[in-house]
Protein backbone atom coordinates (compact mmCIF):
# COMPACT_ATOMS: atom_id res chain seq x y z
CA UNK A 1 -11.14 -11.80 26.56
CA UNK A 2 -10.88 -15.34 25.31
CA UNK A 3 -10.54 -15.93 21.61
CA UNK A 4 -13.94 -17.87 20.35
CA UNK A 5 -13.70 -21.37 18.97
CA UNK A 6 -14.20 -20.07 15.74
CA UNK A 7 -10.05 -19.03 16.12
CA UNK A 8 -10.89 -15.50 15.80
CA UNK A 9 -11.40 -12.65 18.22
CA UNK A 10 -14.21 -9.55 18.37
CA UNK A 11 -11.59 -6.98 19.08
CA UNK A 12 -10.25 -5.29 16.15
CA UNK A 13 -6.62 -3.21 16.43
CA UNK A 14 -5.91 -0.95 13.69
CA UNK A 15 -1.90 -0.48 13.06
CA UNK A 16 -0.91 3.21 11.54
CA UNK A 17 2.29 2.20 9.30
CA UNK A 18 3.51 -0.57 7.61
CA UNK A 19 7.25 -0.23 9.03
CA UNK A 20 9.00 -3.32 10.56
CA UNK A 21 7.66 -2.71 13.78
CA UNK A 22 3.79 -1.97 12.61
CA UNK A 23 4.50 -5.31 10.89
CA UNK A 24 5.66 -7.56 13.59
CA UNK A 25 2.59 -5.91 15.64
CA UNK A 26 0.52 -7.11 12.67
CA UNK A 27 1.84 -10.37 12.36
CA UNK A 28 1.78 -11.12 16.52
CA UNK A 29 -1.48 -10.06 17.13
CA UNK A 30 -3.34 -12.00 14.13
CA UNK A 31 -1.88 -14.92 15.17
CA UNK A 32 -3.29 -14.16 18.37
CA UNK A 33 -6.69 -13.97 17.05
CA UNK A 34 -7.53 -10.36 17.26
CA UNK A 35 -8.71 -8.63 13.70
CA UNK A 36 -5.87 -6.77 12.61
CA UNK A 37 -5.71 -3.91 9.69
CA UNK A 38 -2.52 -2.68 8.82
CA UNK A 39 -2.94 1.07 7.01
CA UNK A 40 0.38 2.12 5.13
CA UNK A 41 0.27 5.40 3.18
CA UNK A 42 2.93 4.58 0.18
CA UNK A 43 2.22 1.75 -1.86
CA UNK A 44 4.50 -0.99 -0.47
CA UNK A 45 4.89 -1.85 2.96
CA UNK A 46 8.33 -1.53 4.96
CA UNK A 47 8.91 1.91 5.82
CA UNK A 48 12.26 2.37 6.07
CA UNK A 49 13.22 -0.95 4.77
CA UNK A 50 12.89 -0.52 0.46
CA UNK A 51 14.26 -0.64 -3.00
CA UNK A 52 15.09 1.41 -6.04
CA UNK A 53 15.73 -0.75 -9.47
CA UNK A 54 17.16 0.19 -12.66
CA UNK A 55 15.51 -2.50 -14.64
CA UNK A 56 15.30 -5.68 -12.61
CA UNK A 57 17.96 -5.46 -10.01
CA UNK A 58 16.71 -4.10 -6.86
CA UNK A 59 19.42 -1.75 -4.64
CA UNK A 60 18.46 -1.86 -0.69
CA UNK A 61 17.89 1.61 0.77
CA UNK A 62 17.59 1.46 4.10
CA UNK A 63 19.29 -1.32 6.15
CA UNK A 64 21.86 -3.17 4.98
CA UNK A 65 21.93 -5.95 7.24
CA UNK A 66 20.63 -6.96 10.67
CA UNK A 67 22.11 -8.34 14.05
CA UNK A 68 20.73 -9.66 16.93
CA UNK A 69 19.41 -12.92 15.13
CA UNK A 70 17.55 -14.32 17.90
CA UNK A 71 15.27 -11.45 18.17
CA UNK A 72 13.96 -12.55 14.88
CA UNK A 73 13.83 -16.43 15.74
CA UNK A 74 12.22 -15.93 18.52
CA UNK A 75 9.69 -14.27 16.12
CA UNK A 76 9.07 -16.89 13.86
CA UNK A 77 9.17 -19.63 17.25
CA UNK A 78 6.34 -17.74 18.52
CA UNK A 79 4.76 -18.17 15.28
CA UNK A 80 5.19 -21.91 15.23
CA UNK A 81 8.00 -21.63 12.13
CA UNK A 82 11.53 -21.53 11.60
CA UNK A 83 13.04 -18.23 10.60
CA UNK A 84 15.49 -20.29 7.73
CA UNK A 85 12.20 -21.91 5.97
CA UNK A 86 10.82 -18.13 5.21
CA UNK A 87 14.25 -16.14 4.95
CA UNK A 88 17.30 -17.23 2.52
CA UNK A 89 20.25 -15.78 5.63
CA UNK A 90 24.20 -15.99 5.13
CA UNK A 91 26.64 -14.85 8.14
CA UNK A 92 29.46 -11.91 7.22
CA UNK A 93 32.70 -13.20 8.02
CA UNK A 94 34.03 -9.73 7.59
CA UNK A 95 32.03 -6.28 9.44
CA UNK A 96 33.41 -4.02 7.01
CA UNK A 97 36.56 -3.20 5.18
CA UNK A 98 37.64 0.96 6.59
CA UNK A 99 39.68 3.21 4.43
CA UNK A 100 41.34 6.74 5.52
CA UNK A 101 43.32 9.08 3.31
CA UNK A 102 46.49 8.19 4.39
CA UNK A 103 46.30 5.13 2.38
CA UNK A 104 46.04 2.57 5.13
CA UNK A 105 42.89 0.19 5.15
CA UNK A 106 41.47 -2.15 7.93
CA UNK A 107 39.25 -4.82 7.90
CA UNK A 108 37.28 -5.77 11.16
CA UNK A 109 35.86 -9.39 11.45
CA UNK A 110 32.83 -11.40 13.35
CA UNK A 111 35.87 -13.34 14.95
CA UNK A 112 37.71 -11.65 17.63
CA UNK A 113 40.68 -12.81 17.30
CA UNK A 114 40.85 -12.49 13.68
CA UNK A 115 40.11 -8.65 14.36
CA UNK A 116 42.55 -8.28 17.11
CA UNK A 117 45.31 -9.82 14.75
CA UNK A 118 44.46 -7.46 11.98
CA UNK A 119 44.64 -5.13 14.36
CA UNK A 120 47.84 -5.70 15.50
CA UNK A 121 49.22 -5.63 11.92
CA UNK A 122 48.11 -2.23 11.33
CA UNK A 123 48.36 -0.24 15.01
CA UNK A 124 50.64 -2.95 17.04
CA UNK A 125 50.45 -5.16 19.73
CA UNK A 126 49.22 -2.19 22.34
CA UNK A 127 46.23 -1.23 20.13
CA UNK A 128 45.33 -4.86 19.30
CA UNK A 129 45.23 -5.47 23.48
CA UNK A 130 43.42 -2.77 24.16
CA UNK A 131 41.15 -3.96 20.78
CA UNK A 132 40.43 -7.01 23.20
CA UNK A 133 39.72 -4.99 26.32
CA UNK A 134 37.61 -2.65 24.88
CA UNK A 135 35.64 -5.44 23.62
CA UNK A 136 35.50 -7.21 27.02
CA UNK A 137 33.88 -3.48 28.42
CA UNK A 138 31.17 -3.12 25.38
CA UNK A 139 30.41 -7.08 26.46
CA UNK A 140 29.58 -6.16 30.19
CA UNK A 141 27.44 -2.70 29.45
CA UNK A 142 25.77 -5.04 26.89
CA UNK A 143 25.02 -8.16 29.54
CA UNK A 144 24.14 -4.99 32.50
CA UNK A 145 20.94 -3.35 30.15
CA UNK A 146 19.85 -6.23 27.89
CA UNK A 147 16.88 -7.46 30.63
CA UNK A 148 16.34 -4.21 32.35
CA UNK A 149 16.38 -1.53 29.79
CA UNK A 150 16.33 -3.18 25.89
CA UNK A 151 13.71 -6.03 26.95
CA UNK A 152 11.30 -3.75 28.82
CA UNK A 153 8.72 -1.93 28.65
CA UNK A 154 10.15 1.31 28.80
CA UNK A 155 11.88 2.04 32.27
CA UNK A 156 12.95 5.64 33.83
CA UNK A 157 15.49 6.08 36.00
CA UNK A 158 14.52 4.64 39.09
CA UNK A 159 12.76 1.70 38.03
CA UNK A 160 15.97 0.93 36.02
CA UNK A 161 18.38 1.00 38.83
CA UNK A 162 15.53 -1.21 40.49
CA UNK A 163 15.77 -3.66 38.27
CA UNK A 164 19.21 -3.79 38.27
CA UNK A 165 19.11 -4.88 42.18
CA UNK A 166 20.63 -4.11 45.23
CA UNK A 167 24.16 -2.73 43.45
CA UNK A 168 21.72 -0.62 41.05
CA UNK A 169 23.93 2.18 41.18
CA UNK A 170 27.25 0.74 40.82
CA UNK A 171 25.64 -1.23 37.69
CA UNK A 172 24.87 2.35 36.38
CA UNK A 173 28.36 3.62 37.10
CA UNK A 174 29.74 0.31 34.83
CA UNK A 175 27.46 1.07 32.03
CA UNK A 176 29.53 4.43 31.80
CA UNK A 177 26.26 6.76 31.26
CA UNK A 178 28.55 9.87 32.34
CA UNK A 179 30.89 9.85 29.88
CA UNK A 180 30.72 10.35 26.10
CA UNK A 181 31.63 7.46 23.52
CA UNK A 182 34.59 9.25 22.35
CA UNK A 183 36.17 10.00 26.10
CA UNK A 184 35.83 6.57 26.78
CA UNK A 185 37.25 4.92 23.35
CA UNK A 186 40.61 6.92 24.41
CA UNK A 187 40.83 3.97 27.23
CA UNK A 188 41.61 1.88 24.61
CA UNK A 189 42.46 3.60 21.29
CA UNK A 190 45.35 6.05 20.92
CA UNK A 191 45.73 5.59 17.43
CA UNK A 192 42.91 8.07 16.01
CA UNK A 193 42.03 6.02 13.35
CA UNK A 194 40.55 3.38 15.51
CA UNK A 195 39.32 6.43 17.83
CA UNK A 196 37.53 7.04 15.03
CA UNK A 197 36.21 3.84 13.69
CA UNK A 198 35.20 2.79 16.82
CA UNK A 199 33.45 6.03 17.44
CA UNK A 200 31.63 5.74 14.34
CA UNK A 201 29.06 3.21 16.20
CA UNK A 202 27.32 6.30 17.64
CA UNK A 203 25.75 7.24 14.18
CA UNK A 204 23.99 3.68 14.13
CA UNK A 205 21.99 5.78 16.57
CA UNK A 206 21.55 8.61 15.33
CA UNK A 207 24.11 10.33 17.23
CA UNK A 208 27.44 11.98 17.42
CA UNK A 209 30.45 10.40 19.10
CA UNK A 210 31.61 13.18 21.06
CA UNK A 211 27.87 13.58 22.19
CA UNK A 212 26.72 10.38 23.03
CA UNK A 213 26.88 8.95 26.51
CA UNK A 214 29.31 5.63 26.42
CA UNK A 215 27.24 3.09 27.20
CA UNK A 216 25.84 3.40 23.13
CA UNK A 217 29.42 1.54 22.45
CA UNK A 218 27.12 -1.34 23.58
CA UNK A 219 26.64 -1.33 19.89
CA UNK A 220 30.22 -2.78 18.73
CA UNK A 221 29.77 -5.80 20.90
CA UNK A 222 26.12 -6.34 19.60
CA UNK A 223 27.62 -6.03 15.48
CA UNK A 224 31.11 -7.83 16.60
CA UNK A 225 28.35 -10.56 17.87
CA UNK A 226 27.01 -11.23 14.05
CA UNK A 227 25.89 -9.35 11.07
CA UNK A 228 23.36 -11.34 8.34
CA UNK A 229 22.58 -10.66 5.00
CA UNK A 230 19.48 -11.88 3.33
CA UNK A 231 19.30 -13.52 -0.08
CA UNK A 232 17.51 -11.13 -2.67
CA UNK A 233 17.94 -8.02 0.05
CA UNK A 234 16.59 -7.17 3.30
CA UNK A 235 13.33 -5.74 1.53
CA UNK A 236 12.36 -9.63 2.59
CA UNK A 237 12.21 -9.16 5.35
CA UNK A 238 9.41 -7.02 5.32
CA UNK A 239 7.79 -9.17 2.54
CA UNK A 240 7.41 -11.78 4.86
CA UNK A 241 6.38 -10.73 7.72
CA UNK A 242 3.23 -9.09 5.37
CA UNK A 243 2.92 -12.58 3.95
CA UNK A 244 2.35 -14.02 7.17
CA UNK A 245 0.40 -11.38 8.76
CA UNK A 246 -1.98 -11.50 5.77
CA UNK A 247 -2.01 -15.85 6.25
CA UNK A 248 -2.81 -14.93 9.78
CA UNK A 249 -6.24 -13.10 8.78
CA UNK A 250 -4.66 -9.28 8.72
CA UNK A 251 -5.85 -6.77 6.08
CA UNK A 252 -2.65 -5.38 4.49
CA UNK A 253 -4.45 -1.47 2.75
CA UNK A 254 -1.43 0.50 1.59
CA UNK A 255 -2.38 3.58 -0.45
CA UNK A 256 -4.22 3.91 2.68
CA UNK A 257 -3.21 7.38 4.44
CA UNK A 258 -4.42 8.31 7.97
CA UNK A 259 -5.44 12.15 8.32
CA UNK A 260 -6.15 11.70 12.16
CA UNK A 261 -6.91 9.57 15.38
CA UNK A 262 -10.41 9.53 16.28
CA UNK A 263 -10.58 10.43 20.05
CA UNK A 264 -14.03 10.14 22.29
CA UNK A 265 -13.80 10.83 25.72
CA UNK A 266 -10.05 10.84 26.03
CA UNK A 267 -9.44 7.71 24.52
CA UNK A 268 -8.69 6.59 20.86
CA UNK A 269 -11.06 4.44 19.10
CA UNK A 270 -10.09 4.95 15.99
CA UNK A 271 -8.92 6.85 12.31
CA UNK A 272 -9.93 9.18 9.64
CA UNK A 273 -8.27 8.34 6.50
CA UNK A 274 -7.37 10.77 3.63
CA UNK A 275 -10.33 9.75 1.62
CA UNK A 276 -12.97 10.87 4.36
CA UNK A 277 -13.83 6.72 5.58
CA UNK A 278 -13.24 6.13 9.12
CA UNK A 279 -12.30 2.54 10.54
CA UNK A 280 -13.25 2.37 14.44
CA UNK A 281 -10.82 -0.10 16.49
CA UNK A 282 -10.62 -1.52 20.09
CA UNK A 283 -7.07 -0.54 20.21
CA UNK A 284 -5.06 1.66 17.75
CA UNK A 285 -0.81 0.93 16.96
CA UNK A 286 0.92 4.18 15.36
CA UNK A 287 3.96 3.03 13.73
CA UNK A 288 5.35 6.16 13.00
CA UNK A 289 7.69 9.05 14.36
CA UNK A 290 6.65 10.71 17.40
CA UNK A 291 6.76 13.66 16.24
CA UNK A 292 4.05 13.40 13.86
CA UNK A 293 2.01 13.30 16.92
CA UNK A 294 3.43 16.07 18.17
CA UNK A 295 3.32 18.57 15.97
CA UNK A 296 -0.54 17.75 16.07
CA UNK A 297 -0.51 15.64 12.29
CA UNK A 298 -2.90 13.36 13.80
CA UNK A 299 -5.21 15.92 15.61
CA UNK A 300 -4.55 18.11 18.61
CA UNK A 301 -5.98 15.52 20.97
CA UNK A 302 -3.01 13.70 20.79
CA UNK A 303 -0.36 16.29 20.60
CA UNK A 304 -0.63 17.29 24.31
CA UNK A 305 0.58 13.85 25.39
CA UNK A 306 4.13 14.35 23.52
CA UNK A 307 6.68 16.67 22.50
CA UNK A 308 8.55 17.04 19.27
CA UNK A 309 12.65 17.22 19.54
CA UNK A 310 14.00 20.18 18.86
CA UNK A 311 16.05 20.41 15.46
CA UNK A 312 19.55 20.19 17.58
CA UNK A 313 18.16 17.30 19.31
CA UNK A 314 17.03 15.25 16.24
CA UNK A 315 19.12 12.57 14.93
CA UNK A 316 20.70 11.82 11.63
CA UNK A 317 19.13 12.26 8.74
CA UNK A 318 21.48 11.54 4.96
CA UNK A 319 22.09 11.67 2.04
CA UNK A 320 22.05 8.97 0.29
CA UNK A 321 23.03 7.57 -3.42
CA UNK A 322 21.97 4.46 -5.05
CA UNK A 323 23.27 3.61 -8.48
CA UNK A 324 24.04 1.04 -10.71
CA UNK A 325 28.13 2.08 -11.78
CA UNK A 326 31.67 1.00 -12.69
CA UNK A 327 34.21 1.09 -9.85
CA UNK A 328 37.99 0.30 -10.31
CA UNK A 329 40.98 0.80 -7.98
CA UNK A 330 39.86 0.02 -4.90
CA UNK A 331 39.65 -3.43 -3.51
CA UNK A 332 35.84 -3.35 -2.01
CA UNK A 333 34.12 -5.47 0.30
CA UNK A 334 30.67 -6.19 0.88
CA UNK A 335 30.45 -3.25 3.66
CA UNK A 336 33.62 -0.26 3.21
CA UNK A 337 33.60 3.27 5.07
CA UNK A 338 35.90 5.79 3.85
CA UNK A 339 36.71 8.10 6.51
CA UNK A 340 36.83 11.71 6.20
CA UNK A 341 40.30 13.79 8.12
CA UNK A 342 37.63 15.46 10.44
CA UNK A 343 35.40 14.04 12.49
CA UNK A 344 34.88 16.18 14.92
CA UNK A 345 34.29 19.08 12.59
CA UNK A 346 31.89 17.01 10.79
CA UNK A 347 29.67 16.42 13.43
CA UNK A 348 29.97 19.74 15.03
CA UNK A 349 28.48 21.24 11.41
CA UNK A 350 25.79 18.33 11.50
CA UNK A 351 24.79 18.88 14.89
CA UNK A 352 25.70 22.23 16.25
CA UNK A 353 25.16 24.31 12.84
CA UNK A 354 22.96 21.70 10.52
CA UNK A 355 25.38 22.22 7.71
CA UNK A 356 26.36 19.11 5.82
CA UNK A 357 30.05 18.28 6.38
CA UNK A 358 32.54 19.63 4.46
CA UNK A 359 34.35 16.58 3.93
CA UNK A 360 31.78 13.44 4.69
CA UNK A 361 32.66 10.46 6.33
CA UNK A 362 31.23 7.39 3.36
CA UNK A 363 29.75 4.34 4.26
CA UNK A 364 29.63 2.40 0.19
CA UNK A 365 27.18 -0.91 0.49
CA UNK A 366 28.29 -3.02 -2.64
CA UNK A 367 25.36 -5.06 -3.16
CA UNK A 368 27.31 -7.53 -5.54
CA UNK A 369 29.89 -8.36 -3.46
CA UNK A 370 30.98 -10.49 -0.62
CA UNK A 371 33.54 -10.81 2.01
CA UNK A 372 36.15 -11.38 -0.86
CA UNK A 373 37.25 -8.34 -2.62
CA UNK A 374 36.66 -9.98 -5.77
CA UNK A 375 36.14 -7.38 -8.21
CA UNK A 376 32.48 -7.36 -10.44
CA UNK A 377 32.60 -7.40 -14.02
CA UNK A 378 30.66 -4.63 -15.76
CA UNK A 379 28.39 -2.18 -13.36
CA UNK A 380 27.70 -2.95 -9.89
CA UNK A 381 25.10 -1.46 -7.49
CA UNK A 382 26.08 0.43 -5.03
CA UNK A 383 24.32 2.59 -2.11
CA UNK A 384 26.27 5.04 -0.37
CA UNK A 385 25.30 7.01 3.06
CA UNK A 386 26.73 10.66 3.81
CA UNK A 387 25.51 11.92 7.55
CA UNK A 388 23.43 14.90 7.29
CA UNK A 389 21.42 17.27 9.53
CA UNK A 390 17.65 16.85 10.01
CA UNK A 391 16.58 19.76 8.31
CA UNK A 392 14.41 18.93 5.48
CA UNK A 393 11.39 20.69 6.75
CA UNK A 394 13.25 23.93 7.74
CA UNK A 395 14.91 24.30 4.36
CA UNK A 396 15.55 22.65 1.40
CA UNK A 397 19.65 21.86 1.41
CA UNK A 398 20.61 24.01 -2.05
CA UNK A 399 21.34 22.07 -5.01
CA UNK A 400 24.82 24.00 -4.85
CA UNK A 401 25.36 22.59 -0.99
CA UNK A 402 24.54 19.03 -2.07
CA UNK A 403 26.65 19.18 -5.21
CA UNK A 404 29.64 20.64 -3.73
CA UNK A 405 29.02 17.74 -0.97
CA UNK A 406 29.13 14.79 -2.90
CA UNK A 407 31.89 15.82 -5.17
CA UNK A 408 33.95 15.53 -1.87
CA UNK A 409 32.80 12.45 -0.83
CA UNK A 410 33.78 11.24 -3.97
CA UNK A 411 36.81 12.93 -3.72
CA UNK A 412 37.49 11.22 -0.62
CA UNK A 413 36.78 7.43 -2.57
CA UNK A 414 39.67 8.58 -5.23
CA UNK A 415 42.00 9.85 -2.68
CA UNK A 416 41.72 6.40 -1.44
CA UNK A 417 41.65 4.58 -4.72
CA UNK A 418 38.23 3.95 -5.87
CA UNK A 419 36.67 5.87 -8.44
CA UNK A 420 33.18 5.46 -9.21
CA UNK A 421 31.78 5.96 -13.07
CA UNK A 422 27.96 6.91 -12.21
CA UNK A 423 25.69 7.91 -14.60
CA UNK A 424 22.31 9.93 -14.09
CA UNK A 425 20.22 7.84 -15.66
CA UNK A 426 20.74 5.12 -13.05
CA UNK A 427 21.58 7.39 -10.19
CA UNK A 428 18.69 8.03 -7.46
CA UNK A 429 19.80 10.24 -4.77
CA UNK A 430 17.51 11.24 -1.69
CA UNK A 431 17.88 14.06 0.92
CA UNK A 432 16.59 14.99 4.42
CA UNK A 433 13.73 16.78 2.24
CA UNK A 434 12.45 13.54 0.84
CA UNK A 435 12.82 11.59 4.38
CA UNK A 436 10.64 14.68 5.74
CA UNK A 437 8.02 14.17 2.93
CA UNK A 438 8.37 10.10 3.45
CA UNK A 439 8.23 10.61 7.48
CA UNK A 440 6.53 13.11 8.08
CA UNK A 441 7.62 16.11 10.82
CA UNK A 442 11.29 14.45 11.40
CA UNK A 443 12.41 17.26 9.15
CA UNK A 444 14.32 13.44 7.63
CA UNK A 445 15.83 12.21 11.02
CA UNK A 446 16.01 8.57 10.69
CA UNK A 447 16.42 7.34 14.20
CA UNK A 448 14.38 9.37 16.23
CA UNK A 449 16.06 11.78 18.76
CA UNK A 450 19.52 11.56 18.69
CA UNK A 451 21.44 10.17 22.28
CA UNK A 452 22.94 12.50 23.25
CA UNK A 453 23.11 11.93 27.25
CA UNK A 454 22.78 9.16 29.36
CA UNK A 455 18.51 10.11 29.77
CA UNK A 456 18.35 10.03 26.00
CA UNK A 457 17.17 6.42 26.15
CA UNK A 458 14.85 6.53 28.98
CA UNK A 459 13.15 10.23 27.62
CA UNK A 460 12.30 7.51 24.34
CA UNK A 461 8.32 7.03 24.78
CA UNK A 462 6.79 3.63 25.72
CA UNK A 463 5.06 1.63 23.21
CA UNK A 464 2.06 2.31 25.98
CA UNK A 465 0.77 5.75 25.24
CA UNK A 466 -0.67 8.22 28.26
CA UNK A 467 -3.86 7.87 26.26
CA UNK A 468 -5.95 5.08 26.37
CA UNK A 469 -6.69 3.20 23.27
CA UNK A 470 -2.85 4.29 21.64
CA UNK A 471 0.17 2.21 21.23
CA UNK A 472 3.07 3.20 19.76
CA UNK A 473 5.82 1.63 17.83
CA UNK A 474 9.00 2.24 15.78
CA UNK A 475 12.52 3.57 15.63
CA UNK A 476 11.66 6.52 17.52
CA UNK A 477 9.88 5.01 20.51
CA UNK A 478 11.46 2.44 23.34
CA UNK A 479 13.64 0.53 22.75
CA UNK A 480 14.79 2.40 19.94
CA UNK A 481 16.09 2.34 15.72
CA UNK A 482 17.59 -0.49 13.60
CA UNK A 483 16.12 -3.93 13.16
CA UNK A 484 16.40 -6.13 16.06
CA UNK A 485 14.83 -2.57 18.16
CA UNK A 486 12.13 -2.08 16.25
CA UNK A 487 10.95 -6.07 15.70
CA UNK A 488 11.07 -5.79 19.76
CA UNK A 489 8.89 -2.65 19.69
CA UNK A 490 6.76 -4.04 17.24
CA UNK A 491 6.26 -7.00 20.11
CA UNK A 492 6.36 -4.47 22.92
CA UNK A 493 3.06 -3.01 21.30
CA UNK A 494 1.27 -5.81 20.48
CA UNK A 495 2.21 -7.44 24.13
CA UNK A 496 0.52 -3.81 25.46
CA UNK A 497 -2.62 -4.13 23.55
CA UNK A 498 -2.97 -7.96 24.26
CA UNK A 499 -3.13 -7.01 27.82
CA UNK A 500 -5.18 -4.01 28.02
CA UNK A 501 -7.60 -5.84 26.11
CA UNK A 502 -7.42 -9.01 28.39
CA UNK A 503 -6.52 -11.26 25.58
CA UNK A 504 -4.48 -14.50 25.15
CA UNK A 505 -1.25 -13.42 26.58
CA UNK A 506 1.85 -13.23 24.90
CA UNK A 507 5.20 -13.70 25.94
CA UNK A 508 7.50 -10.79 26.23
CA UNK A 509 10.28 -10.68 23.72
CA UNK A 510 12.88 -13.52 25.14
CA UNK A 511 16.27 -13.58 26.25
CA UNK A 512 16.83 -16.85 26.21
CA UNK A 513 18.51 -17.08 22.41
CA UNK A 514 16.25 -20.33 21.14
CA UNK A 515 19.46 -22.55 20.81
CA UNK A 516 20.41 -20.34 17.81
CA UNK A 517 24.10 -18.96 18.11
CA UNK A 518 24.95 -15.38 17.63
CA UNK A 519 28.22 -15.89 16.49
């Protein structure tokens, strides 16, 4: 299907969600030439990716930064443009600052070394090596599924250890899919402290350490490889890639809520929005939980093709509190987690009884702040994340439960020196029962299903849907949650459509990094 002269092409695809990934889609198939409407039922696009203010500060919600730079310069390549003319980008020196009750704190950095000497100082020369091995292992189970698995379109088992070649199977072995994350951290952690701060990379899936097959500690190396802020918050993100979508000839409707898929003999031409319209398409781009489909939110038609997780197999949901507030005490950094004396009981309440912990594990985002623990003058903003269970639409979590939850976790910041003055005037706080009503049928999970075995990943659906005429993109889909994943979905879809609709090809997302440095 060649594009006409005119630049513009007869097939129209209509994308379902104005997330990241809906938005890449978007953006990559405009500038292909194909008419492109976005529909995106709140009134801002993003998703995921958003803003609360108090007055005329905005306080990121969702993510907080973003690795894996050269997924996004690839991006703008494609596009002809250079991802530091469109996006104001400054490079963390330090991961994050971690604090335990004990008193002792630990600050991890985007330089090895640096981190293996801090290290040293706080656990000794014996955790600082093993510090350096451990990163040497997360390096190779990074550099073993990068092309096969994260760059595909989704691959099962045995096209997997196909693509890995002739030593498939010993590949799998050294990608450690048999044993948990936390088994395999005792390799090279005996203090539990760094057990547990190492472990901790499992819930940027979703998941639980003592759950989740090894290979997620793949994750480290990718954050240990660079972490980027953006200038004004990562809500920019978002706001350009409508920007150039809409430069590109896309029609950007929010308000715009889809009631159900339109199916004719088996295929999907189309949606029904809330209002009673319809808007027929050559190719249709869902940018939203699986489950939705599912649980039959989009008709039944659908529905048959996939199955929702069950509500021990979905994967974090939080809670989460944004605020404007006075802190003194503690020395914070741009990125501090306050660790709770039991991890494994908090996860086995999350997970095995959907109880919120009784003493939570706190990641605090001060949005003011730098690397420097220079302290802010007057209130700061702040966003804080406590894991919960995705239960929002089971049951509503009881104003008593939440209370008596985030008194703790603020217990927890005294204990280790910070104390927070909020007030509730410019305190927003948000439950699994407002991610359900934002993301529908995920009962508020955030990633998808959680990964909790080594078929977790490969039982992710394609961006390729069973049915013809559906695409599908997002956190919960291949190749999975957070920002770099989802910007490849996003491409993953549109590469799908572009080829079952015989257009102008487009390149697969790239490994090569673009000359751009990751470090």
């Amino acid at each position: 299907m060649p594009v006409p002269s005119g630049g513009r092409s007869s097939k129209r695809v209509i994308v379902v969600g104005g997330g990241i990934a809906g938005l890449v889609a978007a953006v990559e198939l405009a500038h292909k030439g194909l008419r492109v409407t976005l529909l995106e039922r709140a009134a801002r696009v993003g998703g995921k990716m958003r803003q609360v203010r108090f007055g005329e500060r905005g306080i990121d919600v969702g993510p907080t930064v973003f690795t894996m730079r050269w997924v996004l310069d690839n991006i703008f390549s494609d596009l002809g443009l250079r991802l530091e003319d469109h996006l104001r980008l400054k490079t963390a020196q330090t991961v994050a600052r971690h604090a335990w009750l004990d008193g002792s704190r630990l600050d991890l950095f985007i330089d090895q070394e640096r981190s293996a000497e801090s290290i040293q100082k706080y656990a000794g020369r014996s955790a600082a090596e093993g510090f350096r091995k451990f990163c040497q292992y997360a390096a190779r189970i990074y550099e073993a599924t990068e092309q096969p698995f994260i760059l595909s379109q989704r691959p099962d088992f045995l096209s997997l250890v196909g693509k890995l070649g002739l030593s498939g199977m010993a590949k799998m072995a050294r990608i450690d899919v048999a044993r948990s994350m936390w088994t395999a951290l005792g390799d090279f952690f005996k203090d539990h402290r760094l057990h547990q701060l190492f472990g901790r990379y499992a819930t940027y899936y979703g998941s639980s350490p003592y759950m989740a097959p090894a290979t997620l500690n793949l994750i480290a190396h990718v954050e240990l490889q660079g972490v980027w802020l953006v200038d004004g918050g990562m809500v920019h993100i978002a706001e350009t890639w409508e920007k150039l979508a809409a430069e590109r000839g896309a029609e950007i409707r929010t308000n715009a809520e889809v009631q159900r898929l339109l199916v004719e003999g088996g295929a999907v031409k189309g949606v029904r929005l809330t209002d009673g319209s319809e808007l027929r398409g050559d190719a249709v781009i869902f940018n939203g939980d699986v489950a939705a489909l599912a649980t039959g939110k989009l008709g039944s038609e659908v529905a048959r093709h996939y199955q929702a997780p069950e509500v021990n197999e979905r994967s974090l949901s939080a809670l989460t509190i944004a605020c404007e507030a006075r802190t003194a005490g503690f020395p914070l950094l741009r990125h501090t987690v306050f660790f709770s004396s039991d991890y494994r009981d908090e996860f086995e309440r999350i997970f095995g009884q959907q109880q919120l912990p009784r003493q939570p594990t706190t990641y605090v985002c001060a949005q003011d702040r730098d690397d420097t623990d220079r302290a802010v003058d007057g209130e700061e903003r702040l966003f804080l994340i406590i894991n919960a269970p995705a239960v929002g639409d089971l049951r509503s979590l009881g104003q008593q439960e939440v209370d008596a939850c985030i008194d703790e976790a603020f217990a927890v910041l005294e204990r280790c020196g910070l104390t927070v003055q909020r007030t509730p005037e410019k305190t927003k706080l948000t439950t699994p029962a407002d991610y359900e009503r934002d993301f529908p049928a995920t009962g508020g999970a955030l990633y998808g299903s959680a990964t909790h075995s080594w078929r977790g990943p490969l039982n992710r659906p394609a961006g390729r849907s069973p049915m013809p005429g559906l695409y599908l993109a997002g956190g919960s889909v291949h190749p999975g949650a957070g920002v770099p994943m989802v910007c490849m979905g996003g491409r993953l879809a549109a590469s799908a459509v572009l080829e079952d609709l015989a257009s102008a090809s487009l390149p697969p997302p790239r490994v090569t990094r673009g000359g751009t440095s990751t470090r």
